[in-house]
Protein backbone atom coordinates (compact mmCIF):
# COMPACT_ATOMS: atom_id res chain seq x y z
CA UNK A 1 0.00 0.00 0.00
CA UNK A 2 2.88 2.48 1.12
CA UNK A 3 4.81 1.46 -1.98
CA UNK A 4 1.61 2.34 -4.84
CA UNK A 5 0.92 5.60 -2.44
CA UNK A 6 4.71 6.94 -2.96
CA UNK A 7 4.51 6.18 -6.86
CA UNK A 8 0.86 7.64 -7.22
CA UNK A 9 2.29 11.24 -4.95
CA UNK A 10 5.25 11.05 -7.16
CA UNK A 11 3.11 11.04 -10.19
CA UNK A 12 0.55 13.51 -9.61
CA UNK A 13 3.33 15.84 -8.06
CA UNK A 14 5.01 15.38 -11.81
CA UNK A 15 1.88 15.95 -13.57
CA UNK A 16 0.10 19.25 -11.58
CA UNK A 17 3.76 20.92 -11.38
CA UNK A 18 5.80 21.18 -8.03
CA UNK A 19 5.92 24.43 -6.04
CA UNK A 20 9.40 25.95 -5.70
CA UNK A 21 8.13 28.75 -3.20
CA UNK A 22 5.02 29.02 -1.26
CA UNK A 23 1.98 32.01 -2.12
CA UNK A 24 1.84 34.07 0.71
CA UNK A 25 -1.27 36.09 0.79
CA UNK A 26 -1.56 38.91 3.01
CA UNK A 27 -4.30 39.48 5.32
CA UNK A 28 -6.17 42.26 3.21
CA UNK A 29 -5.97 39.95 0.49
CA UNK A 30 -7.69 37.27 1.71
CA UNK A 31 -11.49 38.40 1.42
CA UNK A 32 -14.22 36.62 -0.53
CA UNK A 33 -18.19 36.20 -0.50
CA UNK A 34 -20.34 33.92 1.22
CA UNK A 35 -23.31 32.42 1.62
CA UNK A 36 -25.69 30.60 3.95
CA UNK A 37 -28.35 29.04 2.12
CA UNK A 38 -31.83 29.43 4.11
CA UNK A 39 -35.52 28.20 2.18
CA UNK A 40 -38.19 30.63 0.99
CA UNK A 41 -39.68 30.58 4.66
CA UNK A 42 -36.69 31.54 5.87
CA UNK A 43 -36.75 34.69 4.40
CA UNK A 44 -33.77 33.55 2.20
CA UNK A 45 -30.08 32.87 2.29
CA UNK A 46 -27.79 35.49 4.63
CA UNK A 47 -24.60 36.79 2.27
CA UNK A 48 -20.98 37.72 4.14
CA UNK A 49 -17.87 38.80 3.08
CA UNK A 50 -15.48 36.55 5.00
CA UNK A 51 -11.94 36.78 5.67
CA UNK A 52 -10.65 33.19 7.14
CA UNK A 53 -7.16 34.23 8.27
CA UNK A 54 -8.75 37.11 10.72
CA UNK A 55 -11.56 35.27 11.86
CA UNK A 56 -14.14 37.83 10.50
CA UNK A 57 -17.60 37.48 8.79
CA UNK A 58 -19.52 40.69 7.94
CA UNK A 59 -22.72 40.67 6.63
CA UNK A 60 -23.80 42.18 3.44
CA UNK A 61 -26.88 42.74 2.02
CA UNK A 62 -27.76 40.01 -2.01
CA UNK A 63 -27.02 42.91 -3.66
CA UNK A 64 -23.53 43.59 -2.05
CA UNK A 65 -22.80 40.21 -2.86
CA UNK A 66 -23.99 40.27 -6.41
CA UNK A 67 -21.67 43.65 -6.93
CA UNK A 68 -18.60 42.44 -8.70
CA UNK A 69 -16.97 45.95 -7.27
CA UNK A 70 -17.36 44.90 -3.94
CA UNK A 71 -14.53 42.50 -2.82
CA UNK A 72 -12.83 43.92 0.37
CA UNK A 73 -15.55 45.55 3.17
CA UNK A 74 -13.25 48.72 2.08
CA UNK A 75 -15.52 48.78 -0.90
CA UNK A 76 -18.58 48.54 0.88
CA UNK A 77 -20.82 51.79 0.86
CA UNK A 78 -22.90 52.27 4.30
């Protein structure tokens, strides 16, 4: 088993490409939109903009999140 695991990571590691230095993505970087998906009774699905790497989750309103403009809550208009 150990033996066709080793040949299978070697392969795959030969065929996506090897990484020679690791992406670093800064904090400010690291935003993107959400979604929790609620039924029709539920008065519908609640939309974030989420940022992982500081723990944060702000709400936005569907048509926040359907604004292509709006990727960082810098770009949010209150």
């Amino acid at each position: 088993m150990e033996d066709w695991l080793n040949h299978n990571i070697e392969q795959a590691l030969n065929h996506f490409g090897r990484t020679t230095e690791p992406k670093k993505v800064m904090c400010d970087q690291a935003w993107y939109k959400d979604y929790t998906w609620r039924g029709v009774g539920d008065s519908g699905s609640i939309h974030y903009l989420v940022n992982d790497l500081l723990g944060q989750r702000i709400p936005i309103t569907e048509q926040q999140y359907d604004d292509k403009n709006i990727i960082t809550p810098n770009n949010l208009s209150q």
